[in-house]
C-alpha atoms as a PDB file:
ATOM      1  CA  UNK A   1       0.000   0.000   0.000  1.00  0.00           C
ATOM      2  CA  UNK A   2       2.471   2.405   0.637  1.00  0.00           C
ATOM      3  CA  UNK A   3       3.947   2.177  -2.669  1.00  0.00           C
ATOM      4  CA  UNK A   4       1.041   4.257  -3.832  1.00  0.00           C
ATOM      5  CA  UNK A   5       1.838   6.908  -2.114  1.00  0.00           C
ATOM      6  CA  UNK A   6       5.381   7.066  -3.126  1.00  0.00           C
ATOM      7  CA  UNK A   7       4.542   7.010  -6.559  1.00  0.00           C
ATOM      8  CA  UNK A   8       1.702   9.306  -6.225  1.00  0.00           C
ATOM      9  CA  UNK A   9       3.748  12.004  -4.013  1.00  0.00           C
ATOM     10  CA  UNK A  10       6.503  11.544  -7.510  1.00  0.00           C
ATOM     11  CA  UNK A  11       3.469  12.418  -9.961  1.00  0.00           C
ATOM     12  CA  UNK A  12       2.848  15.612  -8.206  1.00  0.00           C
ATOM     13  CA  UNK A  13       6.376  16.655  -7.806  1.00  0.00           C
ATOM     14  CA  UNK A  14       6.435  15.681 -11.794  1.00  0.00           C
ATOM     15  CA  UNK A  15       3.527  17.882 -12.086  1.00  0.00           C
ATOM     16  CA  UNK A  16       4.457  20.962 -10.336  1.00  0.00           C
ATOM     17  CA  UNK A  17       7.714  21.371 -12.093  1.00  0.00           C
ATOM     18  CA  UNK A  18       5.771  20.857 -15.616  1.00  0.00           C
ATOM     19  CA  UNK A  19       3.837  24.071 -13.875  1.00  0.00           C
ATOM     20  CA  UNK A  20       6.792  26.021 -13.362  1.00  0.00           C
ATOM     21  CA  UNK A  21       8.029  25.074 -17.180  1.00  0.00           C
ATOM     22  CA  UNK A  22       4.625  26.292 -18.149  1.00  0.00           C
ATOM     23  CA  UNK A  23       4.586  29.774 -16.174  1.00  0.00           C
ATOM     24  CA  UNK A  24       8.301  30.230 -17.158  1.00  0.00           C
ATOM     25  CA  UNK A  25       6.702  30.231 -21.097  1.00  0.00           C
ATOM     26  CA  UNK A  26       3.869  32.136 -20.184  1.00  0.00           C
ATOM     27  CA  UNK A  27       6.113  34.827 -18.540  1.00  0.00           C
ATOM     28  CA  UNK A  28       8.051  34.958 -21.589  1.00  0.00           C
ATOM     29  CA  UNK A  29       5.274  35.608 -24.265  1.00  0.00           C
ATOM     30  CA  UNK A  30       6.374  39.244 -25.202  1.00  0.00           C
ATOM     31  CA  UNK A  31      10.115  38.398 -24.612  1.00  0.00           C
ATOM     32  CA  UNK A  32      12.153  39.166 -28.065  1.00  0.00           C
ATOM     33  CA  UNK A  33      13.913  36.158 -29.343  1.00  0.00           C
ATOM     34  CA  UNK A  34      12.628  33.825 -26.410  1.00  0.00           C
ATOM     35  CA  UNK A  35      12.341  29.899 -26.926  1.00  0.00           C
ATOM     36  CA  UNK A  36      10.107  27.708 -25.137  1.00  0.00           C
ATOM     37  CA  UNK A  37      10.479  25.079 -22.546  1.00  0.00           C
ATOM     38  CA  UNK A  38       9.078  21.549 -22.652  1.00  0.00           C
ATOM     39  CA  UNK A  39       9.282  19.208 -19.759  1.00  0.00           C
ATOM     40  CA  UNK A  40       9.872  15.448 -20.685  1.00  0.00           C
ATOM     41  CA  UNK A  41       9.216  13.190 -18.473  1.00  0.00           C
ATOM     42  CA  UNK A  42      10.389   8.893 -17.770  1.00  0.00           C
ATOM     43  CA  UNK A  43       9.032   6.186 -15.479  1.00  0.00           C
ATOM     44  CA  UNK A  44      11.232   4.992 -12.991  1.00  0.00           C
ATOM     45  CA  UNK A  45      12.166   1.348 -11.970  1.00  0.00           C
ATOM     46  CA  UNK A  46       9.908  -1.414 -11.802  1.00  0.00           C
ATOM     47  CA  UNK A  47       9.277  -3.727  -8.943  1.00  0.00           C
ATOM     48  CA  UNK A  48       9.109  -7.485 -10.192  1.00  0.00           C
ATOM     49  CA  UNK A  49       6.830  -9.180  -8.478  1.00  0.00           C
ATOM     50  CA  UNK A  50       7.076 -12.219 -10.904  1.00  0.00           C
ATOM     51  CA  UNK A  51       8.949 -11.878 -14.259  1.00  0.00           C
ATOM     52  CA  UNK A  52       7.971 -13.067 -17.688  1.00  0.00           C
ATOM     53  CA  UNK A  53       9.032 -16.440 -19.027  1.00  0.00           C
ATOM     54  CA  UNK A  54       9.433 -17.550 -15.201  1.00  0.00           C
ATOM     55  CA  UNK A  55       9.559 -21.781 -15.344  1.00  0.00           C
ATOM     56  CA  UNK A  56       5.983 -22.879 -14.228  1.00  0.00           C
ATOM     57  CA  UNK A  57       6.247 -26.649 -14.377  1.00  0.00           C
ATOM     58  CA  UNK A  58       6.558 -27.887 -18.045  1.00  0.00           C
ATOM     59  CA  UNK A  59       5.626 -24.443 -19.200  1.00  0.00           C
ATOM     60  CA  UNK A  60       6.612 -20.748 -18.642  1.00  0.00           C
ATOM     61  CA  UNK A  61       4.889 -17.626 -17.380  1.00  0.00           C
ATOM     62  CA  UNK A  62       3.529 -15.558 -20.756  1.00  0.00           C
ATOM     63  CA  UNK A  63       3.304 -12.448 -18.590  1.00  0.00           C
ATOM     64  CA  UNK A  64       5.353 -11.192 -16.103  1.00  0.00           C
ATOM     65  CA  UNK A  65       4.169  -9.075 -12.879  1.00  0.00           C
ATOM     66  CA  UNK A  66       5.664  -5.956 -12.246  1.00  0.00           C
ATOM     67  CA  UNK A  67       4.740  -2.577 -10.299  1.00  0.00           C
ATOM     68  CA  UNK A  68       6.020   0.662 -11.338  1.00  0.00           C
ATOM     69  CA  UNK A  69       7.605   3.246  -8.905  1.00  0.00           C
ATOM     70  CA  UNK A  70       6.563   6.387 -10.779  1.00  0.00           C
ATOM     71  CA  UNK A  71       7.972   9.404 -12.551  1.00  0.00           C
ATOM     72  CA  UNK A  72      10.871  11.431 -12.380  1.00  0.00           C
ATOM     73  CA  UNK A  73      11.734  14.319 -15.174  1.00  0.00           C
ATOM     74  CA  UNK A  74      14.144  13.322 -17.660  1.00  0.00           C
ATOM     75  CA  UNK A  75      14.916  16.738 -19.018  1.00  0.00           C
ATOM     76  CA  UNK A  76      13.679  20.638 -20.144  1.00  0.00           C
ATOM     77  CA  UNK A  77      13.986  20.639 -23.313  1.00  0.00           C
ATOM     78  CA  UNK A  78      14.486  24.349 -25.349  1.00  0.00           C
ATOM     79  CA  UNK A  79      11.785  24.569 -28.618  1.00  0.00           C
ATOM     80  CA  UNK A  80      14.052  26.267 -31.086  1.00  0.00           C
ATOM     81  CA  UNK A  81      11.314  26.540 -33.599  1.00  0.00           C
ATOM     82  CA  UNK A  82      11.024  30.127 -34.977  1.00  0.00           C
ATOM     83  CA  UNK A  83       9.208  32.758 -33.791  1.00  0.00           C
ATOM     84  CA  UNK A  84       6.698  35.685 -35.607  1.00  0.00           C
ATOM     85  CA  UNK A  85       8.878  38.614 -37.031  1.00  0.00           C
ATOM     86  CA  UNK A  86       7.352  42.250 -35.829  1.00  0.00           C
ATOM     87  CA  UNK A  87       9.006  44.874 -37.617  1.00  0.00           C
ATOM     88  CA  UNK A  88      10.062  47.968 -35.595  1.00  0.00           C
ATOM     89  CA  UNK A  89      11.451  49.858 -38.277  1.00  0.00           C
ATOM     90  CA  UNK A  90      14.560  50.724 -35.815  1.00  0.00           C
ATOM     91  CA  UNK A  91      17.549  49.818 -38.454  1.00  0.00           C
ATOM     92  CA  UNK A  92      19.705  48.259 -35.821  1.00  0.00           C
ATOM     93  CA  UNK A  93      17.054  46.080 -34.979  1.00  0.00           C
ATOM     94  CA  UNK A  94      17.959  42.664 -36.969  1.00  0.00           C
ATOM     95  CA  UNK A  95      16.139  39.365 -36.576  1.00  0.00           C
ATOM     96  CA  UNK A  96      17.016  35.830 -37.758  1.00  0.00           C
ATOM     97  CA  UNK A  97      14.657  33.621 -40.073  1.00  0.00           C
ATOM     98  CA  UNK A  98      16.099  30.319 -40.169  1.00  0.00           C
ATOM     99  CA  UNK A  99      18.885  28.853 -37.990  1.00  0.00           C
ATOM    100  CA  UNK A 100      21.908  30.138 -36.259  1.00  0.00           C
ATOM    101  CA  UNK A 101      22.331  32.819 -33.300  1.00  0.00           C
ATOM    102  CA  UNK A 102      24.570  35.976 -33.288  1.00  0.00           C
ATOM    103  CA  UNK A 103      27.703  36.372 -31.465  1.00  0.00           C
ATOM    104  CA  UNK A 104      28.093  38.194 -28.003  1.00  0.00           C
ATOM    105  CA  UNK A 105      31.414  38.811 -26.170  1.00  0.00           C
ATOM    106  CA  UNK A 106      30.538  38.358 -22.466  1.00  0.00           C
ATOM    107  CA  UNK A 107      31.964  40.836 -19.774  1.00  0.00           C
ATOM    108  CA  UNK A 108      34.830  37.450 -18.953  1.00  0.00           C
ATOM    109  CA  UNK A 109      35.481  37.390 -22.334  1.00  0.00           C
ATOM    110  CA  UNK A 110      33.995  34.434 -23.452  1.00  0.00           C
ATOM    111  CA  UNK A 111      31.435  34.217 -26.605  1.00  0.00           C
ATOM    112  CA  UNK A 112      27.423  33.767 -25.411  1.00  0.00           C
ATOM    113  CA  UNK A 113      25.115  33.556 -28.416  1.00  0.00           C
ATOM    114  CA  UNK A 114      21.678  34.850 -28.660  1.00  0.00           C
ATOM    115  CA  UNK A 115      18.378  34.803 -30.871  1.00  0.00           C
ATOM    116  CA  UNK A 116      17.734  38.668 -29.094  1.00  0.00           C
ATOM    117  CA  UNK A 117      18.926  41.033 -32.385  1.00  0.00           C
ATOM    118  CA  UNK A 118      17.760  44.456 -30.369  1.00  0.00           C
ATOM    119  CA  UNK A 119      20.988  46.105 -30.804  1.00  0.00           C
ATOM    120  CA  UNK A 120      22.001  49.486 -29.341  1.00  0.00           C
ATOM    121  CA  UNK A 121      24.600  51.741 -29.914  1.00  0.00           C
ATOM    122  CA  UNK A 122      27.397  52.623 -26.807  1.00  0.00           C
ATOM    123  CA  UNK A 123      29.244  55.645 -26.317  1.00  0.00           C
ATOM    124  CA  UNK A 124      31.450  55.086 -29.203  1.00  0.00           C
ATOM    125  CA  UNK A 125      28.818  53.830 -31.460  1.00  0.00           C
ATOM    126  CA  UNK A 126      29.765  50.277 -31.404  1.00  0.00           C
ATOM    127  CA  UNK A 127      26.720  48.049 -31.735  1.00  0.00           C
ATOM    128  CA  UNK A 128      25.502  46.231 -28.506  1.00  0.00           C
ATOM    129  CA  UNK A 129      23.171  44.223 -26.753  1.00  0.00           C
ATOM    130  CA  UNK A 130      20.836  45.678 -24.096  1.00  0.00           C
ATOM    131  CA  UNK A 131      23.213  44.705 -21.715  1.00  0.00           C
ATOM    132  CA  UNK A 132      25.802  46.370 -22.927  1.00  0.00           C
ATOM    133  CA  UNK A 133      27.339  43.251 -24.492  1.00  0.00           C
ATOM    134  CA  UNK A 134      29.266  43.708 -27.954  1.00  0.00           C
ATOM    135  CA  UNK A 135      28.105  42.158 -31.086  1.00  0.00           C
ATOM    136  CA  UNK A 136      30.702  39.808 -32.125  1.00  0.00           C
ATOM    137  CA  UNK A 137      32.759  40.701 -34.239  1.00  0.00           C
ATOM    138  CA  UNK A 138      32.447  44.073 -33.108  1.00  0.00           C
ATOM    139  CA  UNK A 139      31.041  46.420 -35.388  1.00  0.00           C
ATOM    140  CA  UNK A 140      31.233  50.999 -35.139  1.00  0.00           C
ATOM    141  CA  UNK A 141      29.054  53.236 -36.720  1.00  0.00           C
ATOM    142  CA  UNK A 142      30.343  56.407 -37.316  1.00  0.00           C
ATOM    143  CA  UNK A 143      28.783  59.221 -35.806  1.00  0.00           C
ATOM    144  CA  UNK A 144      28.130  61.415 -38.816  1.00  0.00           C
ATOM    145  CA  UNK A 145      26.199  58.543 -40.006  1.00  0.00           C
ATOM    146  CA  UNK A 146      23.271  59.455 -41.461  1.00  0.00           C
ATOM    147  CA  UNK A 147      21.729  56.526 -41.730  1.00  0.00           C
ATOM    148  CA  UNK A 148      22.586  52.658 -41.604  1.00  0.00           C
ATOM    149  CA  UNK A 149      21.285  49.372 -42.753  1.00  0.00           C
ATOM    150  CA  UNK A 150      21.776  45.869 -42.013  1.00  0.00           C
ATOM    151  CA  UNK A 151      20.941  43.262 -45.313  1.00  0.00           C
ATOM    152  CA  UNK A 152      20.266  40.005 -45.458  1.00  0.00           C
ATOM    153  CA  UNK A 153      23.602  38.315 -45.570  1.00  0.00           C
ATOM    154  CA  UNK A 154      24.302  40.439 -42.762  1.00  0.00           C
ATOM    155  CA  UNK A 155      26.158  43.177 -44.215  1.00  0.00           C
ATOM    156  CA  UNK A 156      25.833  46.713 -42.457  1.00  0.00           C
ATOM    157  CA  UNK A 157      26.328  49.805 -44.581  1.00  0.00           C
ATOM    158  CA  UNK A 158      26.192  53.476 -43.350  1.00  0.00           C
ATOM    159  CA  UNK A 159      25.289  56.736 -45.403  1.00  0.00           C
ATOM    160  CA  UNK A 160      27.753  59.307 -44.799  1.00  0.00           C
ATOM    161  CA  UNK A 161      28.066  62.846 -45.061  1.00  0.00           C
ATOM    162  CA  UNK A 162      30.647  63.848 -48.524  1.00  0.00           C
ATOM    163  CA  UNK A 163      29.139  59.891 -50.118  1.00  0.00           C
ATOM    164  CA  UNK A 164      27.085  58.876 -52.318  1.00  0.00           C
ATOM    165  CA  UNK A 165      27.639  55.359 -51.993  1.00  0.00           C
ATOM    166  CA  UNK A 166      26.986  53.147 -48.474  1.00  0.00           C
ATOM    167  CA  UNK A 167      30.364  52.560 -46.494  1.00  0.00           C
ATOM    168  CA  UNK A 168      30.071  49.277 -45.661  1.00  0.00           C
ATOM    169  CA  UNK A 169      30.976  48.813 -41.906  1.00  0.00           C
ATOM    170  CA  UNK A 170      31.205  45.147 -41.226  1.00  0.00           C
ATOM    171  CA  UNK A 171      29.755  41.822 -41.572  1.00  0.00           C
ATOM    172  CA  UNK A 172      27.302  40.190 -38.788  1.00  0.00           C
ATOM    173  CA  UNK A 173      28.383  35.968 -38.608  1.00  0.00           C
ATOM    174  CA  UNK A 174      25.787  33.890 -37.121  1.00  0.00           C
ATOM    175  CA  UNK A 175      26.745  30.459 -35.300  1.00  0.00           C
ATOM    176  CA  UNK A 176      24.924  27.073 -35.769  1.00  0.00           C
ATOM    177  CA  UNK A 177      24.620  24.113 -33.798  1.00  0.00           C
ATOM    178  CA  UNK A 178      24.569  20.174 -34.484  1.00  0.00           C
ATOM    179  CA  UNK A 179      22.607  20.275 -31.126  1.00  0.00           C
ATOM    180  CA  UNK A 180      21.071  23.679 -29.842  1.00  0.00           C
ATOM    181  CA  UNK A 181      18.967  22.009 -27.645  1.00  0.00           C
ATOM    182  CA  UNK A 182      22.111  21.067 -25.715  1.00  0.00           C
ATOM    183  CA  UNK A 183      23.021  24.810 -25.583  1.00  0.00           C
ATOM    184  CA  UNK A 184      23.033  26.286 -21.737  1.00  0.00           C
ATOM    185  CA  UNK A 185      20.387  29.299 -20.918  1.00  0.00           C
ATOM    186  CA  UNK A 186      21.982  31.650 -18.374  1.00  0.00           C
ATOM    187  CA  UNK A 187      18.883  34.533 -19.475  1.00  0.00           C
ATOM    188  CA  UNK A 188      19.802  38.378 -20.163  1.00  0.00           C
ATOM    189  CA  UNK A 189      18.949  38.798 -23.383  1.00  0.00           C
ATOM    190  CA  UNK A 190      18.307  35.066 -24.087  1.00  0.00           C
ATOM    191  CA  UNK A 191      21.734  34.593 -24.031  1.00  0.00           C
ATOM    192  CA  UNK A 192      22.786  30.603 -24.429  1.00  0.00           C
ATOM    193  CA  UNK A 193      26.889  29.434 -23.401  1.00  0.00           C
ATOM    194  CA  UNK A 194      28.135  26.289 -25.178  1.00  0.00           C
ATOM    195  CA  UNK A 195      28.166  22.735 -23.816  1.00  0.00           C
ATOM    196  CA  UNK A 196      29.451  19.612 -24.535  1.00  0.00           C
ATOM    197  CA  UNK A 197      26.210  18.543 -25.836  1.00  0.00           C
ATOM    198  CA  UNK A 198      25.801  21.261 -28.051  1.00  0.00           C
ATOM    199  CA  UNK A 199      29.197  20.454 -30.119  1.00  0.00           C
ATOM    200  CA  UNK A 200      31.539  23.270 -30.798  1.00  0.00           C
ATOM    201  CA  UNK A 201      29.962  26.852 -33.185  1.00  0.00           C
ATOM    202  CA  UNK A 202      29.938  26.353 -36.663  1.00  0.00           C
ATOM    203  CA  UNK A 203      30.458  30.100 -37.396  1.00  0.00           C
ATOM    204  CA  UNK A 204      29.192  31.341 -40.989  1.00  0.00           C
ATOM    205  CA  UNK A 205      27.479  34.029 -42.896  1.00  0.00           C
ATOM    206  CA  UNK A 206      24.258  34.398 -42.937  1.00  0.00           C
ATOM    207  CA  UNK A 207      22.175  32.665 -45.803  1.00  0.00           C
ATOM    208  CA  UNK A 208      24.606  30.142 -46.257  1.00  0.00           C
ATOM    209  CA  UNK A 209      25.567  26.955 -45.139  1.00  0.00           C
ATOM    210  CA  UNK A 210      22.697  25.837 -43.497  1.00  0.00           C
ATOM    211  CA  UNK A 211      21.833  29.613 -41.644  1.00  0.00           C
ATOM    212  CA  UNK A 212      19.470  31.923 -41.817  1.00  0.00           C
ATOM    213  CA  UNK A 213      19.179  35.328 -43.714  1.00  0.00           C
ATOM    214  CA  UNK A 214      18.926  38.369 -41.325  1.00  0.00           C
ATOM    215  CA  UNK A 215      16.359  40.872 -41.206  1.00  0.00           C
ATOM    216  CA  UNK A 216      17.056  44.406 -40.616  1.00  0.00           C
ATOM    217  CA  UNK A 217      14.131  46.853 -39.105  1.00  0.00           C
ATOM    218  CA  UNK A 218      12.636  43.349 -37.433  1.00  0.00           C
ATOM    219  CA  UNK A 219      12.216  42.229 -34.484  1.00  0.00           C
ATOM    220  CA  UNK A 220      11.707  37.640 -33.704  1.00  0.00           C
ATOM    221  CA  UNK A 221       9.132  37.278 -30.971  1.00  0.00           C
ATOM    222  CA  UNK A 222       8.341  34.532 -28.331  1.00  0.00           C
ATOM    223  CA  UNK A 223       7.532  31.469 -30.383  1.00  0.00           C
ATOM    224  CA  UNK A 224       5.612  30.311 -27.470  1.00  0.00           C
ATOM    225  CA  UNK A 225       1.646  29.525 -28.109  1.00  0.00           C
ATOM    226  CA  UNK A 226      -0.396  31.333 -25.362  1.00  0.00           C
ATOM    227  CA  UNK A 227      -2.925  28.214 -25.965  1.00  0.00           C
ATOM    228  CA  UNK A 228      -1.055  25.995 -25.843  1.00  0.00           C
ATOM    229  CA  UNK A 229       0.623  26.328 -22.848  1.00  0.00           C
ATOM    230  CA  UNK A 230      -3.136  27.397 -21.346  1.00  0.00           C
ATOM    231  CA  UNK A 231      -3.888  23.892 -22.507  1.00  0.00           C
ATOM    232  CA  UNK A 232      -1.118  22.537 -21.072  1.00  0.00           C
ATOM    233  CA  UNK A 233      -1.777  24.115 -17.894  1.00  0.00           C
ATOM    234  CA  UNK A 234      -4.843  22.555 -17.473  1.00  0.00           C
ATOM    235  CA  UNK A 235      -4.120  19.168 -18.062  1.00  0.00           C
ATOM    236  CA  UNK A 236      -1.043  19.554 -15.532  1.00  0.00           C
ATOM    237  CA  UNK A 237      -3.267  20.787 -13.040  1.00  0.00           C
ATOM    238  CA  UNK A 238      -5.320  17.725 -13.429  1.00  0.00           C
ATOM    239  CA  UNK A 239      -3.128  15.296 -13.535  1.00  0.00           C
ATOM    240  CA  UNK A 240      -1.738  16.957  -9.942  1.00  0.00           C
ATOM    241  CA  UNK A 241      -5.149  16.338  -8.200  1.00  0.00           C
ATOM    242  CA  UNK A 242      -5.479  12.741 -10.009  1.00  0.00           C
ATOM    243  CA  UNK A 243      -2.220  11.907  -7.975  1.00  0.00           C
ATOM    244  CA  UNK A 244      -3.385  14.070  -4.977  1.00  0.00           C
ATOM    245  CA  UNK A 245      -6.494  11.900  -4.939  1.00  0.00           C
ATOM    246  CA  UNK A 246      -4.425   9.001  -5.125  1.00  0.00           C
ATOM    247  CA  UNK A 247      -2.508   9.664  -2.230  1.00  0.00           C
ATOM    248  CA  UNK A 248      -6.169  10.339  -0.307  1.00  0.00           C
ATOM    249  CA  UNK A 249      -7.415   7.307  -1.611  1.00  0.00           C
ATOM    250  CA  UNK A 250      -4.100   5.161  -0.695  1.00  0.00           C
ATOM    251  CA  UNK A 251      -4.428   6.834   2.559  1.00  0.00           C
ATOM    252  CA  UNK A 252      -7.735   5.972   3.870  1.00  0.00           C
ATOM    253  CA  UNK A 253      -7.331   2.532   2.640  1.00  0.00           C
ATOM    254  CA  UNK A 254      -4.661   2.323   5.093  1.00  0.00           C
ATOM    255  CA  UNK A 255      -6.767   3.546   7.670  1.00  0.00           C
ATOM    256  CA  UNK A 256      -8.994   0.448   6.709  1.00  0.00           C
ATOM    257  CA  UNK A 257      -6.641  -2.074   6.948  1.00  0.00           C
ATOM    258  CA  UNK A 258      -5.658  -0.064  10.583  1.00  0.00           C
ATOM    259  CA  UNK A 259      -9.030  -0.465  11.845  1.00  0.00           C
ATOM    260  CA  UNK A 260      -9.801  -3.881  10.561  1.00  0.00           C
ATOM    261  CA  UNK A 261      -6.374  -5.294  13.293  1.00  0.00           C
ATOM    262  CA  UNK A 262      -7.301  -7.406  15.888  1.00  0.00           C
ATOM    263  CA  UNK A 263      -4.619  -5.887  18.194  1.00  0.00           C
ATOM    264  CA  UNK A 264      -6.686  -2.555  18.988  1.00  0.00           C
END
């Protein structure tokens, strides 16, 4: 008997942190560049009672007998499907359609890469995240520039003063993944660090080799489904008083079987 409440009390501990995957999403809707969570779950071990082929005489058990333990989460799982594009008509706003993430050098130094193309320019007109993170590689716009663009392959151009043609300022690289699930999220800007499971940056411009072309004057939402995750809300809650019932249930049958012993 008290095996159901074990496995019960691991449903609702299953449950609740499908909850706070949910309400992480939900939070997120209006977040630029934001990917969605989705909690996996596994059973856990089995108790054999009696296991299947077992000698019975001159023949053999066809079915075994086994009770399962419950649930545990196997993992949290980052959606990289791709968002809606909302254009802003800011020109250092750029957003990706297609794979790949841009390039950020982190205040230690190291590279974090991000979906989040709301660039800003510092002090010295050098294009960075909200943060204050540069775009890697670092690109300046000059500041008699009148105005700037950023096309598809990445390429930004500025309009001078004294010009008639664009000076073109830089080129914006975009990184790919074999695995971007297996990316780490450390937040600010979306910003992801590389794992082992995610396999080294395959750095390249954009449009080719497998990435995406970049839109200037665009911003990528949330590609998380308000629905959805309503939907998915529900039937979390539900299953969470299912095993809270089962733990009741389990619970007053032991009382039962308490009451029913000749020793009181």
């Amino acid at each position: 008997m008290m095996r159901a409440l074990y496995t019960a009390a691991s449903g609702m501990i299953a449950q609740q942190y499908n909850m706070d995957t949910i309400s992480n999403n939900l939070a997120n809707v209006n977040t630029t560049g934001f990917k969605g969570n989705q909690a996996r779950f596994q059973d856990l071990v089995y108790q054999q009672i009696q296991a299947p082929g077992t000698p019975v005489g001159a023949s053999l058990v066809p079915v075994g007998q086994q009770v399962g333990l419950g649930v545990k989460v196997a993992s949290s799982e980052k959606i990289f499907t791709q968002g809606s594009l909302i254009q802003t008509s800011n020109p250092l706003d750029v957003a990706i359609e297609g794979d790949g993430f841009f390039q950020i050098t982190m205040p230690d130094g190291t590279t974090g890469y991000t979906r989040d193309g709301g660039f800003k320019e510092d002090a010295n007109g050098s294009l960075v995240t909200a943060n204050g993170y540069f775009l890697q590689p670092q690109i300046t716009i000059p500041q008699n520039a009148i105005a700037v663009s950023i096309g598809q392959d990445g390429t930004v151009s500025a309009q001078v003063p004294g010009s008639s043609q664009p000076q073109t300022l830089g080129q914006i690289q975009l990184a790919r993944f074999v695995n971007p699930a297996g990316l780490s999220p450390i937040g600010g800007n979306n910003i992801y660090t590389q794992t082992a499971a995610s396999g080294p940056p395959i750095v390249t411009t954009p449009g080719l080799n497998g990435a995406g072309n970049l839109q200037g004057g665009f911003l990528e939402n949330s590609n998380v489904q308000v629905v959805n995750e309503i939907v998915n809300m529900i039937v979390a809650q539900r299953a969470y008083e299912a095993n809270s019932k089962s733990i009741g249930a389990a619970d007053q049958m032991i009382a039962t079987a308490v009451n029913l012993s000749p020793f009181q």
